[in-house]
Protein backbone atom coordinates (compact mmCIF):
# COMPACT_ATOMS: atom_id res chain seq x y z
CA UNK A 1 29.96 -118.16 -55.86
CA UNK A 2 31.63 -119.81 -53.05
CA UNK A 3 33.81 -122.51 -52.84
CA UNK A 4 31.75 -125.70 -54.58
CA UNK A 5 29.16 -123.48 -56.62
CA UNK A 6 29.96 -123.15 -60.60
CA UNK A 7 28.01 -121.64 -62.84
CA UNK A 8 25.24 -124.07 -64.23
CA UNK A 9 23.64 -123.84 -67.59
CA UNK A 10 20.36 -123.93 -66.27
CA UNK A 11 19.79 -122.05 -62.73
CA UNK A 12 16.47 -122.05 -60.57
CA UNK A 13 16.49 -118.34 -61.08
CA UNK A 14 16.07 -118.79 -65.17
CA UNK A 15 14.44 -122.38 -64.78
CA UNK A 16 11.30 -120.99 -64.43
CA UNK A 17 11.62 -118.29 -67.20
CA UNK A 18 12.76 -120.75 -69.58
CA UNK A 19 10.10 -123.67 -68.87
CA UNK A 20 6.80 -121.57 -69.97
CA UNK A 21 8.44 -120.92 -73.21
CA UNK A 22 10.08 -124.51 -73.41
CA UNK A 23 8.45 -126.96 -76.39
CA UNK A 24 9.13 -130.10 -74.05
CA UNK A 25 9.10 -128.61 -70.22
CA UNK A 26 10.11 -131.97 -68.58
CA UNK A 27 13.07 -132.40 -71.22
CA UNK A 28 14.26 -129.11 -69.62
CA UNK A 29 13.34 -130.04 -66.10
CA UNK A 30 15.46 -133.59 -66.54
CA UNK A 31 18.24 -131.16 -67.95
CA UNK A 32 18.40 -129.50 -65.01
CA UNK A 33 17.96 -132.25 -62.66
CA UNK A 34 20.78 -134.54 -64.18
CA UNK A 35 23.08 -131.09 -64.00
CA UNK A 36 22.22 -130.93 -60.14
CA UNK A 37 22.41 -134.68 -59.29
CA UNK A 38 26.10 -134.09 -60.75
CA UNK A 39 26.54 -130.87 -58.38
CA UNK A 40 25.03 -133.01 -55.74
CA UNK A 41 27.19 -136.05 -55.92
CA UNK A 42 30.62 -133.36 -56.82
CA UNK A 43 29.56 -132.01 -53.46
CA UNK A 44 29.21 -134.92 -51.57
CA UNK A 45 32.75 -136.21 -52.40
CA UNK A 46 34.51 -132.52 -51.81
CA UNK A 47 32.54 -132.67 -48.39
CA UNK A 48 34.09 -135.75 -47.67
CA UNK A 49 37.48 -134.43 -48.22
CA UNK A 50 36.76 -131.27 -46.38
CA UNK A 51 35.52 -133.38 -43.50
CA UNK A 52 38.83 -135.78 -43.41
CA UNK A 53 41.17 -132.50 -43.98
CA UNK A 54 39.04 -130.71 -41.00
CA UNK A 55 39.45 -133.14 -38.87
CA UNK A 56 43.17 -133.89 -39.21
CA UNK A 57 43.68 -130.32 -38.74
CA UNK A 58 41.88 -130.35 -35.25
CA UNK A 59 43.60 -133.33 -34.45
CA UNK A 60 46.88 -131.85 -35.06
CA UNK A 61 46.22 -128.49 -33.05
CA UNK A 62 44.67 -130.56 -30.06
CA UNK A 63 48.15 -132.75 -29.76
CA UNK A 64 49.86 -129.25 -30.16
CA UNK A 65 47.78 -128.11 -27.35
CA UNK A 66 49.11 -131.26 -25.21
CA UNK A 67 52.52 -130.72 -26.05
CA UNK A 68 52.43 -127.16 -24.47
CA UNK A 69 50.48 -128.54 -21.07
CA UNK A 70 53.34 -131.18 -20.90
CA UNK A 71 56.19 -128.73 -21.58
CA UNK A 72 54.84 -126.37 -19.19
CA UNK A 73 54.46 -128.93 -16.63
CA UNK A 74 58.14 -130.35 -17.21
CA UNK A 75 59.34 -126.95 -16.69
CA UNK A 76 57.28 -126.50 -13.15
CA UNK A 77 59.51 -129.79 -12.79
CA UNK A 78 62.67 -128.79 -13.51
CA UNK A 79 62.40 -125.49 -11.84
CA UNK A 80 61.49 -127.28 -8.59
CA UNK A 81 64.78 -129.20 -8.72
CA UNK A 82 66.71 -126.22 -9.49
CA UNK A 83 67.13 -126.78 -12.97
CA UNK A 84 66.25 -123.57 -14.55
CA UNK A 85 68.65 -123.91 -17.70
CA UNK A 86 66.25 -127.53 -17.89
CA UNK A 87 63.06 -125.25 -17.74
CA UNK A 88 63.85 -122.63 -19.86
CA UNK A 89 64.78 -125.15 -23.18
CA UNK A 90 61.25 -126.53 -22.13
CA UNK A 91 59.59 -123.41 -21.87
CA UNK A 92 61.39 -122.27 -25.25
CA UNK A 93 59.86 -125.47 -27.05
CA UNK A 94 56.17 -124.42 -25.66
CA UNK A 95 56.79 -121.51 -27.40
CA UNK A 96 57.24 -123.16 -30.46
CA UNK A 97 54.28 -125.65 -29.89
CA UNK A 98 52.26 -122.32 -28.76
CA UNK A 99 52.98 -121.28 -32.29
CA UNK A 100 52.21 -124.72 -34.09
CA UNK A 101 49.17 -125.42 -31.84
CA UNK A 102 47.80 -121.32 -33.15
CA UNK A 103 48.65 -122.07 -36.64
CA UNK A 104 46.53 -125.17 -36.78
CA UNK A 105 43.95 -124.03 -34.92
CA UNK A 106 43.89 -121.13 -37.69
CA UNK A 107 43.50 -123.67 -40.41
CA UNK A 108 40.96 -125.65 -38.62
CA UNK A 109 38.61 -122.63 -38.61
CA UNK A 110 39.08 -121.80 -41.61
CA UNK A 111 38.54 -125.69 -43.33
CA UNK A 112 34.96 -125.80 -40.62
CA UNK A 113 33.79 -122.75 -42.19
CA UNK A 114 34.35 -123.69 -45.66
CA UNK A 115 32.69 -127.15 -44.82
CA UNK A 116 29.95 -125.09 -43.00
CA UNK A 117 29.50 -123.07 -46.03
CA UNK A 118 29.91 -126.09 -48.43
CA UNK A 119 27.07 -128.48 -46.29
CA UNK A 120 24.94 -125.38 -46.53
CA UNK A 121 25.12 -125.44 -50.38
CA UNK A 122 24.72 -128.98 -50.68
CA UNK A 123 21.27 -128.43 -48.43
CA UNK A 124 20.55 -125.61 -50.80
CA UNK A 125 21.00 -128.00 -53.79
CA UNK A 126 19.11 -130.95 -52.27
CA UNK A 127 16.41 -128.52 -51.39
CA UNK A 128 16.06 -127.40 -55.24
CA UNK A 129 16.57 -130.56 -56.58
CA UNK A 130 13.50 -132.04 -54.93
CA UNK A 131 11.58 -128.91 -55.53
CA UNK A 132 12.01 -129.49 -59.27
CA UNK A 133 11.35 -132.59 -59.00
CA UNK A 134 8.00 -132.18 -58.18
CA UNK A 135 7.36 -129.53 -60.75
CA UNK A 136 8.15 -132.30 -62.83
CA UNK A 137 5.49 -134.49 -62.00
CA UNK A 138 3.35 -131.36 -62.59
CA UNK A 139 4.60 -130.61 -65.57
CA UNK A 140 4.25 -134.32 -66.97
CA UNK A 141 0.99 -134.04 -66.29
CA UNK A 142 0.29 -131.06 -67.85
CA UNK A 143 1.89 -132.38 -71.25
CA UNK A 144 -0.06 -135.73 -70.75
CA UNK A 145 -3.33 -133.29 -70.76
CA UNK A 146 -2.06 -132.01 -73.89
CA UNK A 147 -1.33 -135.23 -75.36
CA UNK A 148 -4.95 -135.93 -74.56
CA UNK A 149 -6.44 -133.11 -75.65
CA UNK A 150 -4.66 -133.28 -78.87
CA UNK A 151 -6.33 -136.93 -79.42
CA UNK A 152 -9.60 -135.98 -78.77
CA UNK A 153 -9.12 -132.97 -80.95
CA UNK A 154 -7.98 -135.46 -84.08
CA UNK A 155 -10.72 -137.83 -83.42
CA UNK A 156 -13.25 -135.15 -83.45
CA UNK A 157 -12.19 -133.69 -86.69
CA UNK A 158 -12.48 -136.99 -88.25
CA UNK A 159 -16.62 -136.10 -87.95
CA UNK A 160 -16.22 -132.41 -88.94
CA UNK A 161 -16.37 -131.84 -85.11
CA UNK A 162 -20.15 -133.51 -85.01
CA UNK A 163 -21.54 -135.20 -82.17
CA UNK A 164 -22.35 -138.43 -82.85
CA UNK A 165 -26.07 -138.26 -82.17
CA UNK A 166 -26.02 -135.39 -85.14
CA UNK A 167 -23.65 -137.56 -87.52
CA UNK A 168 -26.62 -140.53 -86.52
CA UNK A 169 -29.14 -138.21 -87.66
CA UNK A 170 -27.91 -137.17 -90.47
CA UNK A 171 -26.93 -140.78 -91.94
CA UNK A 172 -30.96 -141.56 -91.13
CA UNK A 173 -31.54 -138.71 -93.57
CA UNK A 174 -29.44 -139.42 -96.32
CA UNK A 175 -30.67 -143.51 -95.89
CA UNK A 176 -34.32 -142.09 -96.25
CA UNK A 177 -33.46 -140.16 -99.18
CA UNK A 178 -31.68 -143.41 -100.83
CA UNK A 179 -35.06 -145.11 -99.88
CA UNK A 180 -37.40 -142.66 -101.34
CA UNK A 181 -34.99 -142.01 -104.62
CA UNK A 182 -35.33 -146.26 -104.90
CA UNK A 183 -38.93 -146.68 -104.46
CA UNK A 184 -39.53 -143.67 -106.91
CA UNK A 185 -37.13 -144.82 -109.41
CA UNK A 186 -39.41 -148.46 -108.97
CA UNK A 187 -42.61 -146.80 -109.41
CA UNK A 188 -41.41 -144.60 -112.49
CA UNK A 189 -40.32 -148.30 -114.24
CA UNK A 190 -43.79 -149.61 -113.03
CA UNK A 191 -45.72 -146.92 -114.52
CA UNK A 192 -43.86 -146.58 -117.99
CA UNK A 193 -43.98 -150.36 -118.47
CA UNK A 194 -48.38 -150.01 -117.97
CA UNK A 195 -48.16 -147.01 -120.09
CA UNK A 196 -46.27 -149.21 -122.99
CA UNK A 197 -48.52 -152.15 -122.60
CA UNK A 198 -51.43 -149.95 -123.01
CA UNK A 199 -49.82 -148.77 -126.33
CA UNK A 200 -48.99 -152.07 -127.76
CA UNK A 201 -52.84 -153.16 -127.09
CA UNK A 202 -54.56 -150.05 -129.08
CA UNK A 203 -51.80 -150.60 -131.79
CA UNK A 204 -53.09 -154.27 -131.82
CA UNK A 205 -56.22 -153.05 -131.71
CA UNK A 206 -56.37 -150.98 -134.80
CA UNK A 207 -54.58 -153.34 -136.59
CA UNK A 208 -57.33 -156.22 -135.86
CA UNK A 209 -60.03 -153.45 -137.04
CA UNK A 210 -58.57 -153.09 -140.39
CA UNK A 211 -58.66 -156.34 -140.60
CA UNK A 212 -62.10 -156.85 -139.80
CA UNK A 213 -63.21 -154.76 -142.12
CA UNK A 214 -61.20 -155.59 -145.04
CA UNK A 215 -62.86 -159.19 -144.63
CA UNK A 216 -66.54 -157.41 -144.47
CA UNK A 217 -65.70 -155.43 -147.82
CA UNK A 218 -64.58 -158.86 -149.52
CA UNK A 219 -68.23 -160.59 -147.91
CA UNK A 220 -69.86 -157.33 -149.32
CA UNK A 221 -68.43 -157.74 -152.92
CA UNK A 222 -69.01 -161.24 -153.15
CA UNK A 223 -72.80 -160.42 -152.55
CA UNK A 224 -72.82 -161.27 -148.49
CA UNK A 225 -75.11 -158.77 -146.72
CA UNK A 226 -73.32 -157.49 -143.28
């Protein structure tokens, strides 16, 4: 896992998996991208601290390193004016710097290579971060085509799915058909009101004719030739 990594609840290795069955994809993606914007900026501090804590470690093994040159060369000092019990105390205390100087140096490798190891996973998060990032702009425009789609889908079904020219068409047909059911409806009234008058003038007709010829029987009786 090394020493930043913790176990995220979305990964790169199941992102993928998980986004093809995903209702929203981008509410996944943003998931995952707020997670490793927190890994990213957790990582950034802890480098910042392994960088200080690195560096005070090499700064402490390179002033034991000085301390042994200028025991050594205190020594070569004393010696020359026949002071050995003078050089050997100093020689015994570049022992003990020897010793410091080797421990620090052991914890300065150690803190580099864990803030080798720790810029390396910061790289590797940067690197996925902006690679899901993109898919993101991929993705919302892949759900935007949807959306679309979708749309165009509901409008269409408001005709039945019919083109317009065909919906145009068949309005022209059911207009004609008002048209013609009007003008025969017209005619029909036209005709039965003819076909009444004509009735109403034969009934008159007959009735005048009885008439007549009631007055020509009276004329007859009274002694009126007709």
């Amino acid at each position: 896992m090394g020493i930043f990594r913790r176990i995220r609840d979305i990964s790169v290795a199941t992102l993928n998996d998980r986004l093809e069955k995903a209702e929203d994809p981008v509410k996944l993606i943003d998931q995952f991208l707020w997670s490793t914007r927190d890994d990213i900026i957790e990582a950034e501090r802890l480098q910042q601290q392994y960088l200080t804590h690195t560096n005070q470690l090499k700064a402490q093994w390179l002033q034991a390193e000085q301390q042994i040159e200028q025991k050594e060369k205190q020594a070569m000092i004393a010696l020359k004016a026949g002071e050995e019990m003078i050089a050997r105390s100093l020689l015994t205390e570049k022992t003990m710097f020897v010793e410091t100087a080797n421990n620090y140096r052991e914890l300065y490798e150690q803190s580099n290579a864990s803030l080798l190891e720790l810029e390396a996973q910061l790289k590797e998060l940067r690197t996925e971060y902006q690679m899901v990032y993109d898919k993101r702009s991929y993705y919302v425009a892949r759900m935007e085509s949807i959306r679309l789609q979708q749309r165009l889908n509901q409008r269409m079904s408001f005709n039945n799915g019919q083109q317009p020219g065909e919906v145009m068409r068949k309005m022209e047909t059911r207009i004609q058909d008002m048209e013609y059911e009007t003008q025969s409806l017209r005619q029909l009234r036209k005709e039965n009101g003819v076909y009444g008058e004509s009735i109403k003038t034969n009934r008159r007709s007959a009735e005048v004719d009885l008439e007549l010829q009631q007055l020509k029987d009276k004329l007859n009786k009274e002694g009126w030739s007709l």
